[in-house]
PDB file of N, CA and C in Angstrom:
ATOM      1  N   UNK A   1      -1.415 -10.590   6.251  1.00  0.00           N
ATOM      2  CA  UNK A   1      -0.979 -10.655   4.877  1.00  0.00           C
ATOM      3  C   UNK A   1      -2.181 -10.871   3.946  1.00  0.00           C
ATOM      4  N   UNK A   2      -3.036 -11.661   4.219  1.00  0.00           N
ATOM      5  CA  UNK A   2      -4.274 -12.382   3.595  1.00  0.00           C
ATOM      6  C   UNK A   2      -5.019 -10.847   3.181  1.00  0.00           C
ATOM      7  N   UNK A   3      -5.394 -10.038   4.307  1.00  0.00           N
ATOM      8  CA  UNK A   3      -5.899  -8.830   4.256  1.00  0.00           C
ATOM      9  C   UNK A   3      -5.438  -7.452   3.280  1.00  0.00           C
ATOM     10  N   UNK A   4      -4.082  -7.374   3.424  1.00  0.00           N
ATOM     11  CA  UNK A   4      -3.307  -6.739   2.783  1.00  0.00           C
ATOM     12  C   UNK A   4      -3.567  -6.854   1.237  1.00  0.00           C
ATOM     13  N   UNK A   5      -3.398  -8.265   0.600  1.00  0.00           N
ATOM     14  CA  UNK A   5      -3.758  -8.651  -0.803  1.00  0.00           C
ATOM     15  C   UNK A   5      -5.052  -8.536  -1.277  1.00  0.00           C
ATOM     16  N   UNK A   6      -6.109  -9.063  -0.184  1.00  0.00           N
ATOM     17  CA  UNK A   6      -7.540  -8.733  -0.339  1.00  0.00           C
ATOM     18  C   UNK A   6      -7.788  -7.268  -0.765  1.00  0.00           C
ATOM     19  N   UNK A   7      -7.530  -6.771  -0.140  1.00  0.00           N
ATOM     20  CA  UNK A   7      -7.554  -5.151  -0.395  1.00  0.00           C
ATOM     21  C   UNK A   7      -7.286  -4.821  -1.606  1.00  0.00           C
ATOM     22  N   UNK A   8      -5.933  -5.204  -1.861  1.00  0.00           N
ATOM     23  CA  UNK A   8      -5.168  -5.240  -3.069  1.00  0.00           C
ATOM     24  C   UNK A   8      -6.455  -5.524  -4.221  1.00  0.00           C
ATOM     25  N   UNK A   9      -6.931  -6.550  -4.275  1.00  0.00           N
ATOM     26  CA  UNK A   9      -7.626  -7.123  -5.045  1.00  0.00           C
ATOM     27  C   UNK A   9      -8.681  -5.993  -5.394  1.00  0.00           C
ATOM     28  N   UNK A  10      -9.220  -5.558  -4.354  1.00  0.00           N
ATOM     29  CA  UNK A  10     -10.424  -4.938  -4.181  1.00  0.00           C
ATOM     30  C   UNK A  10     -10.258  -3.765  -4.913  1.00  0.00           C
ATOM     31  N   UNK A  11      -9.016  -3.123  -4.633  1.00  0.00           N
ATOM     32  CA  UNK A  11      -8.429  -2.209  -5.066  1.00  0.00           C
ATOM     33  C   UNK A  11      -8.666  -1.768  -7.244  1.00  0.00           C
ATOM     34  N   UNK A  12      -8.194  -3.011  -7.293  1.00  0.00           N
ATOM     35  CA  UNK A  12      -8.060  -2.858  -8.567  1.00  0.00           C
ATOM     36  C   UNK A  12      -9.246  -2.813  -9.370  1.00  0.00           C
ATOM     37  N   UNK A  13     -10.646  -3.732  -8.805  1.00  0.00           N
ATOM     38  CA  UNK A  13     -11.548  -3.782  -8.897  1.00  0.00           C
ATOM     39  C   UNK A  13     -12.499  -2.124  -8.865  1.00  0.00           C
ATOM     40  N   UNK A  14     -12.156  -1.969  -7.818  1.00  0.00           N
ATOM     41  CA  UNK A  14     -12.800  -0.308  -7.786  1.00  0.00           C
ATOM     42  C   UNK A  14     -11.793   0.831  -9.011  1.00  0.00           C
ATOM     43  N   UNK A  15     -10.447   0.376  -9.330  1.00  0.00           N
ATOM     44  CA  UNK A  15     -10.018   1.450 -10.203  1.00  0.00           C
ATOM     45  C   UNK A  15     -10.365   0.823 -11.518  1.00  0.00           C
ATOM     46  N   UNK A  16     -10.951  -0.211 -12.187  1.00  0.00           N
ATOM     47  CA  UNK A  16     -11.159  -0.794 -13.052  1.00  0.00           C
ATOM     48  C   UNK A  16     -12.773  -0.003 -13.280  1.00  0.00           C
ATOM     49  N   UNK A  17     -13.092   0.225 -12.136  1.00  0.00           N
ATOM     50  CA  UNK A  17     -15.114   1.088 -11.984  1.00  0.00           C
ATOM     51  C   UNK A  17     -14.761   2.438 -12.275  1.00  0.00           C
ATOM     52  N   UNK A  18     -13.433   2.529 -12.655  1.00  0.00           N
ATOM     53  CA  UNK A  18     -13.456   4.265 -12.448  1.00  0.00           C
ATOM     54  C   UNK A  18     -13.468   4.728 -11.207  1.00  0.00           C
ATOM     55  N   UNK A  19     -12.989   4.258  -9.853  1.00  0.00           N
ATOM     56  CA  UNK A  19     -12.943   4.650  -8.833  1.00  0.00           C
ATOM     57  C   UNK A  19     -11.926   4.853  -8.280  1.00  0.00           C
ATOM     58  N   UNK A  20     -11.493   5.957  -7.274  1.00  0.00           N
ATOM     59  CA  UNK A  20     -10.465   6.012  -7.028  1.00  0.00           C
ATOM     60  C   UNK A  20     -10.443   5.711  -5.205  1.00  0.00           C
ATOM     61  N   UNK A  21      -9.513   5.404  -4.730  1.00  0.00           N
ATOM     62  CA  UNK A  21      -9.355   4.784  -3.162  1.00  0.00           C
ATOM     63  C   UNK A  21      -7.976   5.512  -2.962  1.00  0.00           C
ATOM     64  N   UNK A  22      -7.907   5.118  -1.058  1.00  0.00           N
ATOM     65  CA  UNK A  22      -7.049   5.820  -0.165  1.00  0.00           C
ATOM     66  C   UNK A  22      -7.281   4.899   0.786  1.00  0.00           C
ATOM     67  N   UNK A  23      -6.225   4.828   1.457  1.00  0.00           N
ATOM     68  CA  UNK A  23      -5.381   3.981   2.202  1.00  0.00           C
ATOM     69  C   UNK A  23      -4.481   4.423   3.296  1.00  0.00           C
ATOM     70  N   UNK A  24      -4.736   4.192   4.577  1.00  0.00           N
ATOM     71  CA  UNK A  24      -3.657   4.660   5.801  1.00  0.00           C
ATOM     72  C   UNK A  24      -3.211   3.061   6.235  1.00  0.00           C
ATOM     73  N   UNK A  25      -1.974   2.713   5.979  1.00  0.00           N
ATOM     74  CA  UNK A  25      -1.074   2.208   6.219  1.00  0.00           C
ATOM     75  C   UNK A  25      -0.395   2.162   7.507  1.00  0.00           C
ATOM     76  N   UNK A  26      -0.220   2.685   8.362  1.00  0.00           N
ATOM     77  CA  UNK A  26      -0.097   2.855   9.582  1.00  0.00           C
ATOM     78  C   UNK A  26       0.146   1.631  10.978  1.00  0.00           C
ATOM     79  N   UNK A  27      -1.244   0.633  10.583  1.00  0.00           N
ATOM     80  CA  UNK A  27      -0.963  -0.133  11.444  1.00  0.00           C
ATOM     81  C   UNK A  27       0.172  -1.105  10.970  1.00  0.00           C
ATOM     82  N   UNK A  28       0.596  -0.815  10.087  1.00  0.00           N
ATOM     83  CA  UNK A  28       1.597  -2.085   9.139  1.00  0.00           C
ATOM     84  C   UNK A  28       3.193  -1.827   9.927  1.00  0.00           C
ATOM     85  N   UNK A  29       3.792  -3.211  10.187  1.00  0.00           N
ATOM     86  CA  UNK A  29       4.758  -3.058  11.611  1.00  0.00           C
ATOM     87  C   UNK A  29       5.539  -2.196  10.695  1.00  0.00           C
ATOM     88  N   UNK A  30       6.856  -1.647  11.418  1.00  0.00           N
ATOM     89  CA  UNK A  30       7.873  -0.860  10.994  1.00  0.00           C
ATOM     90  C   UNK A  30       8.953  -1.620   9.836  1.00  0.00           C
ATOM     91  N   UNK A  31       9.751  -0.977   9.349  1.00  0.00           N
ATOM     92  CA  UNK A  31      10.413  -1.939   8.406  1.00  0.00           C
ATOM     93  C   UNK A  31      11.668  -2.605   9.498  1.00  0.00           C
ATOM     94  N   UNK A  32      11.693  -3.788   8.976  1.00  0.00           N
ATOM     95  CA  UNK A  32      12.694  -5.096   9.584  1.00  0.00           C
ATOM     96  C   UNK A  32      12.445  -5.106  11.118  1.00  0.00           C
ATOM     97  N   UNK A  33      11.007  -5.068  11.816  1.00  0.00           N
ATOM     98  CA  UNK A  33      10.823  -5.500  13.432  1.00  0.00           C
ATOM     99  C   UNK A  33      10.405  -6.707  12.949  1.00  0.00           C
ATOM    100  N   UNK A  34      10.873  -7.402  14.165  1.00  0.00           N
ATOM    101  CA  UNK A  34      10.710  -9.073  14.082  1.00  0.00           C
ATOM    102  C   UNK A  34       9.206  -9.535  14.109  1.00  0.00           C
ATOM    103  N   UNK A  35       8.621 -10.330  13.195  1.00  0.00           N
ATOM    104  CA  UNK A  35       7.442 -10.786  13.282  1.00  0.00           C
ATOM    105  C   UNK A  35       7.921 -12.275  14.284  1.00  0.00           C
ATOM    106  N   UNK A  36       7.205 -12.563  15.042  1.00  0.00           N
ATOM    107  CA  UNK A  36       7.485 -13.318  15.917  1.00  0.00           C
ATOM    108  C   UNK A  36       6.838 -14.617  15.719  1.00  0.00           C
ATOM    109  N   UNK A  37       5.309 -14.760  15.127  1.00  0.00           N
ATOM    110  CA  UNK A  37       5.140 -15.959  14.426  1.00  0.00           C
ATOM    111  C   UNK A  37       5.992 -16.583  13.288  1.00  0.00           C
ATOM    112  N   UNK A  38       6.645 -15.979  13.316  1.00  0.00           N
ATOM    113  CA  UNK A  38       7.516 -17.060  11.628  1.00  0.00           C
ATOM    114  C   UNK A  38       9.112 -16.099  11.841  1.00  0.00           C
ATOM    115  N   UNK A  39       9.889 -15.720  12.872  1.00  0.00           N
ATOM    116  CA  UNK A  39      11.029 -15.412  12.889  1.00  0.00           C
ATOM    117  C   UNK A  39      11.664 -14.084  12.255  1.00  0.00           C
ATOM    118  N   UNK A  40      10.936 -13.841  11.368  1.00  0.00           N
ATOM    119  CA  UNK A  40      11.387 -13.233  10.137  1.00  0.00           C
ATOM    120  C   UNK A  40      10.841 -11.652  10.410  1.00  0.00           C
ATOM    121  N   UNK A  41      11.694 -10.971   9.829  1.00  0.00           N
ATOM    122  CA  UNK A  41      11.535  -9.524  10.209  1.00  0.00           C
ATOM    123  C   UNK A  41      10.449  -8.701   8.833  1.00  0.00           C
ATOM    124  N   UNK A  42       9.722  -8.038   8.924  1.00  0.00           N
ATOM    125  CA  UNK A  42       8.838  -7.351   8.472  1.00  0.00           C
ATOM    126  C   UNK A  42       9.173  -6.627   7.676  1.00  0.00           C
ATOM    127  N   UNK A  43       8.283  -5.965   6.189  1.00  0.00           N
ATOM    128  CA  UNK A  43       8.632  -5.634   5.420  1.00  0.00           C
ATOM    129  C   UNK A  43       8.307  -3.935   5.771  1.00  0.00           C
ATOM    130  N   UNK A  44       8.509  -3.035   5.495  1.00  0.00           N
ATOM    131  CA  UNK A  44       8.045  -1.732   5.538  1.00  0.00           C
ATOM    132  C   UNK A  44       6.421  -1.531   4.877  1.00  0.00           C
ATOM    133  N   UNK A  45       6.091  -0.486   6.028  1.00  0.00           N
ATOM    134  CA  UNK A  45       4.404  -0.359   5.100  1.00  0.00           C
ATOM    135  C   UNK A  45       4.810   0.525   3.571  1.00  0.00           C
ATOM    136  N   UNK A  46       5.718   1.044   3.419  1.00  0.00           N
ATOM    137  CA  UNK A  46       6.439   1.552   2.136  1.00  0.00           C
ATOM    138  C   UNK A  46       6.349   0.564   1.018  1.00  0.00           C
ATOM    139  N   UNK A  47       6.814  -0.890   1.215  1.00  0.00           N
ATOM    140  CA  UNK A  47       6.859  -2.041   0.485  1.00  0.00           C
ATOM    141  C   UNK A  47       5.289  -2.249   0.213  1.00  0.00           C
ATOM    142  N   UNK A  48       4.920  -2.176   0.528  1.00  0.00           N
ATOM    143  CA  UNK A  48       3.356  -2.380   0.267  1.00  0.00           C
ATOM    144  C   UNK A  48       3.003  -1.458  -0.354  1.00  0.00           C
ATOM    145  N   UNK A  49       2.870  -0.337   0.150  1.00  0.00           N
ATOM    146  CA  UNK A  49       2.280   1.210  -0.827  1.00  0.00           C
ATOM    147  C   UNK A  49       3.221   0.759  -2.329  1.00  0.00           C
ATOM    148  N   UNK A  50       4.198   0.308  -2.556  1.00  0.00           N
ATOM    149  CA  UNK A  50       4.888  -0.042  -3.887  1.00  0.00           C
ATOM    150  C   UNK A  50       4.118  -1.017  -4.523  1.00  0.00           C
ATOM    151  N   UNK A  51       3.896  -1.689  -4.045  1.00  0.00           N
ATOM    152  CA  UNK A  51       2.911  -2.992  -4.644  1.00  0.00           C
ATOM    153  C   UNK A  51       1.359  -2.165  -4.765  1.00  0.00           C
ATOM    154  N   UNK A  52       0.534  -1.617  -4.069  1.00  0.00           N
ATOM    155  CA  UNK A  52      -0.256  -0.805  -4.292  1.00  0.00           C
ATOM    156  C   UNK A  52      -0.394   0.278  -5.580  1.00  0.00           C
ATOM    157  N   UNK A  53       1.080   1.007  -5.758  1.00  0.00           N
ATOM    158  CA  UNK A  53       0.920   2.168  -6.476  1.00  0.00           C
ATOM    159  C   UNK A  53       1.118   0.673  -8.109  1.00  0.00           C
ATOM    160  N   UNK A  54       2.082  -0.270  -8.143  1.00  0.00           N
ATOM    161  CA  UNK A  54       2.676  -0.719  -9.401  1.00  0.00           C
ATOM    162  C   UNK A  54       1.066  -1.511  -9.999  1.00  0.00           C
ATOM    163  N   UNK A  55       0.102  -1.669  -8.804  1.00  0.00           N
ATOM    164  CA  UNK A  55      -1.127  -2.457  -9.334  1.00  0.00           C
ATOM    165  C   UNK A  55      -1.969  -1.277  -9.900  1.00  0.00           C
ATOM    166  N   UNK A  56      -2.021  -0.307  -9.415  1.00  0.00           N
ATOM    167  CA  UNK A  56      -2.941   1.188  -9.897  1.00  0.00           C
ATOM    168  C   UNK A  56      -2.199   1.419 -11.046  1.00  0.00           C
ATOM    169  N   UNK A  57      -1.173   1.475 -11.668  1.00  0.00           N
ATOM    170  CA  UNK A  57      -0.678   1.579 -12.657  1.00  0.00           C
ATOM    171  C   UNK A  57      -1.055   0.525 -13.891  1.00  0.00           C
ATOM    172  N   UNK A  58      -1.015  -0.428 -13.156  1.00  0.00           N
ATOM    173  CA  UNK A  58      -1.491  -1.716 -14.240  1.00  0.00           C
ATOM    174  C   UNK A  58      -2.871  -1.498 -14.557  1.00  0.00           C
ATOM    175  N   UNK A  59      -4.218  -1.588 -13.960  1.00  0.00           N
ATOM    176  CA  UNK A  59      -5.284  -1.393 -14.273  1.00  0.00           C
ATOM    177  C   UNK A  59      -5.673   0.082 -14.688  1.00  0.00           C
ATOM    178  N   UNK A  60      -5.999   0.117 -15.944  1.00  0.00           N
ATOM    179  CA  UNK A  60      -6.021   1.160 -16.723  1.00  0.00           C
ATOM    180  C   UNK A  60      -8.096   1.785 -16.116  1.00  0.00           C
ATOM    181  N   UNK A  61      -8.345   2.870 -15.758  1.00  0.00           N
ATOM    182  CA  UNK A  61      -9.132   3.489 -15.989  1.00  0.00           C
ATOM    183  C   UNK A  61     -10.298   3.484 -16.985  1.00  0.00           C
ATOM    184  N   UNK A  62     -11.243   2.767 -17.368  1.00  0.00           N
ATOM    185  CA  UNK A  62     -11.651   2.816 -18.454  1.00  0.00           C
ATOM    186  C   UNK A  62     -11.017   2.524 -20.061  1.00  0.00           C
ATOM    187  N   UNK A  63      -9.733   1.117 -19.385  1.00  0.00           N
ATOM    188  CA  UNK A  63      -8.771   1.422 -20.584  1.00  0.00           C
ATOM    189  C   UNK A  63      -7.984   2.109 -20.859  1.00  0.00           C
ATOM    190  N   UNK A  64      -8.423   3.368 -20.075  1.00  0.00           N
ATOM    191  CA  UNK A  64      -7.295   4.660 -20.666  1.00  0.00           C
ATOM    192  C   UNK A  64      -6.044   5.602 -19.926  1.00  0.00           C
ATOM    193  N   UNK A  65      -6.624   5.421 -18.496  1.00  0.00           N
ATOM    194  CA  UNK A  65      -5.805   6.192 -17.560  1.00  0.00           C
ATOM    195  C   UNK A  65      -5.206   5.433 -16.113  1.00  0.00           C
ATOM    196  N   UNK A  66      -4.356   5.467 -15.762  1.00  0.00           N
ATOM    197  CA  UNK A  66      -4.112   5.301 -14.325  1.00  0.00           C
ATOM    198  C   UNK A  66      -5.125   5.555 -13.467  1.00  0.00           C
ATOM    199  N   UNK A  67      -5.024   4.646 -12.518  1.00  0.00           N
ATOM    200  CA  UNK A  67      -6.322   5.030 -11.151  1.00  0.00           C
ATOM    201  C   UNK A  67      -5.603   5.930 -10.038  1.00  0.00           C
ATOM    202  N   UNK A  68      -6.736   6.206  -9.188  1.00  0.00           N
ATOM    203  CA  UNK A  68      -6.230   7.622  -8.704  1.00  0.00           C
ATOM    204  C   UNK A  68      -6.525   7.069  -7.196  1.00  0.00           C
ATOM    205  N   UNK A  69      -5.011   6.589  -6.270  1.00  0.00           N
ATOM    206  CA  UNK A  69      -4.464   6.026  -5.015  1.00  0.00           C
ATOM    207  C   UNK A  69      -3.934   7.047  -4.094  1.00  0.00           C
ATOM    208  N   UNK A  70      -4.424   7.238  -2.736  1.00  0.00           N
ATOM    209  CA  UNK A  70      -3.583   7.935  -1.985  1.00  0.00           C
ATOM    210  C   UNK A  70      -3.086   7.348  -0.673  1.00  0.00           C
ATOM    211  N   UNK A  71      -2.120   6.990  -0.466  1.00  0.00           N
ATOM    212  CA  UNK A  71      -1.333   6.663   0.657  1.00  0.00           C
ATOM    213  C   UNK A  71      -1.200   7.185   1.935  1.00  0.00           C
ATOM    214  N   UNK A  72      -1.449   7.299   3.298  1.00  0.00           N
ATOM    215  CA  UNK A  72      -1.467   7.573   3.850  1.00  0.00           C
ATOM    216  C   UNK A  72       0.107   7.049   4.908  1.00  0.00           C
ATOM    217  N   UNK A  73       0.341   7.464   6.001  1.00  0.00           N
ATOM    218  CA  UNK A  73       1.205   6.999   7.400  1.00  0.00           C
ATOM    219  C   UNK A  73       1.326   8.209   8.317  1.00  0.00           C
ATOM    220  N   UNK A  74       0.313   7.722   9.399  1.00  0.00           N
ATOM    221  CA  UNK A  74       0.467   8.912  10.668  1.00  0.00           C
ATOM    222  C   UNK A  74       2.330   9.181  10.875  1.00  0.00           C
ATOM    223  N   UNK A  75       2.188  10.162  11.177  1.00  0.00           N
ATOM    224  CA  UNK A  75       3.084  11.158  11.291  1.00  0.00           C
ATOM    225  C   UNK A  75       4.236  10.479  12.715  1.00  0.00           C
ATOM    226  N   UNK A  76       3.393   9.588  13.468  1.00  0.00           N
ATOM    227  CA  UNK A  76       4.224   9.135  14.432  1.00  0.00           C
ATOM    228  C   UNK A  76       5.050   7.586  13.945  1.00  0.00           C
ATOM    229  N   UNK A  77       4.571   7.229  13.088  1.00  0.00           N
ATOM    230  CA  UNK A  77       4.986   5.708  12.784  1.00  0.00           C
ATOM    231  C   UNK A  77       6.737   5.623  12.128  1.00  0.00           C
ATOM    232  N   UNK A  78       7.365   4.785  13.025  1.00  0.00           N
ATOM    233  CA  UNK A  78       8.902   4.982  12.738  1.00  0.00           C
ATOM    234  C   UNK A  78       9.460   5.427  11.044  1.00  0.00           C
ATOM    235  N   UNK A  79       8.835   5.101  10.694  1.00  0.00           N
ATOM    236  CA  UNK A  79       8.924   5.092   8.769  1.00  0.00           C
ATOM    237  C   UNK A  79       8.681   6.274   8.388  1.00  0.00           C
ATOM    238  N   UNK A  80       8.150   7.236   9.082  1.00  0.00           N
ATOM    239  CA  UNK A  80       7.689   7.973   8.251  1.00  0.00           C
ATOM    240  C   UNK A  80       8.399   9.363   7.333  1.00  0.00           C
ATOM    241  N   UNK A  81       9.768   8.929   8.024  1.00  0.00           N
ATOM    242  CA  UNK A  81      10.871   9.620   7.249  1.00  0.00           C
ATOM    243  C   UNK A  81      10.572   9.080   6.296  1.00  0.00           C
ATOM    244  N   UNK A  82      11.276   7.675   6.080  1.00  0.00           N
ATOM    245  CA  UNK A  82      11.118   7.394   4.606  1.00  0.00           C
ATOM    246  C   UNK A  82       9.597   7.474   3.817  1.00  0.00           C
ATOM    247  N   UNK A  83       8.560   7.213   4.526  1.00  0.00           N
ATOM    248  CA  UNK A  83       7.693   7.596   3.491  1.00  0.00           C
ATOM    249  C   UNK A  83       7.909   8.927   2.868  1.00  0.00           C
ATOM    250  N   UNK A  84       8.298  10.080   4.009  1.00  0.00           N
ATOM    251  CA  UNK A  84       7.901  11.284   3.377  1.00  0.00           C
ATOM    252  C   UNK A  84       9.450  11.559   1.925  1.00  0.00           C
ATOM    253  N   UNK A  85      10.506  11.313   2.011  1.00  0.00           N
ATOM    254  CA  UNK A  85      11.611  11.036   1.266  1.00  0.00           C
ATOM    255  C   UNK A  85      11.136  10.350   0.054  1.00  0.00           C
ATOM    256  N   UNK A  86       9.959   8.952  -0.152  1.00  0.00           N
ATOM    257  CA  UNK A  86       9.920   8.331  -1.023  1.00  0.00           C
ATOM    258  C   UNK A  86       8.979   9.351  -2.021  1.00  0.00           C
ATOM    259  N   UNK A  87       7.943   9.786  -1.236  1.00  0.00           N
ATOM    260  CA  UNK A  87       6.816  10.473  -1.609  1.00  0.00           C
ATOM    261  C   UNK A  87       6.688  12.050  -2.295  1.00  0.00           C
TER     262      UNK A  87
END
């Protein structure tokens, strides 16, 4: 999780430079498999790419434009219906 936000952070930082980033999502568990340290079932790597795309939206480009994010999920990862449906 720590990693996930870090990124996040980093993220905004490089679209704030005028930079644009990409992202494969992939190793992120499937949506609702049980995380086994804390009981609780897992969010989709989808849920994240949402939090990703709503922060690229917030940090404006030079002030002026959206930053430019691309999402990735190998083709084998249970989700990837729904990614391709969301996308």
């Amino acid at each position: 999780m720590e990693g996930i936000f870090t990124t996040l952070i980093n993220t905004a930082l490089i679209h704030q430079n005028v930079g644009g980033t990409g992202y494969n999502f992939s190793k992120l568990r499937p949506n609702k498999e049980l995380v086994t340290s804390s009981g609780w079932k897992s969010s989709s790597p989808i849920a994240f790419m949402k939090v990703y795309d709503a922060a690229t939206e917030h940090v404006k480009q030079g002030g002026k434009r959206r930053g430019a994010n691309m999402s990735i999920l190998n083709v084998g990862h249970p989700d990837i219906e729904q990614f391709v449906i969301t996308n």
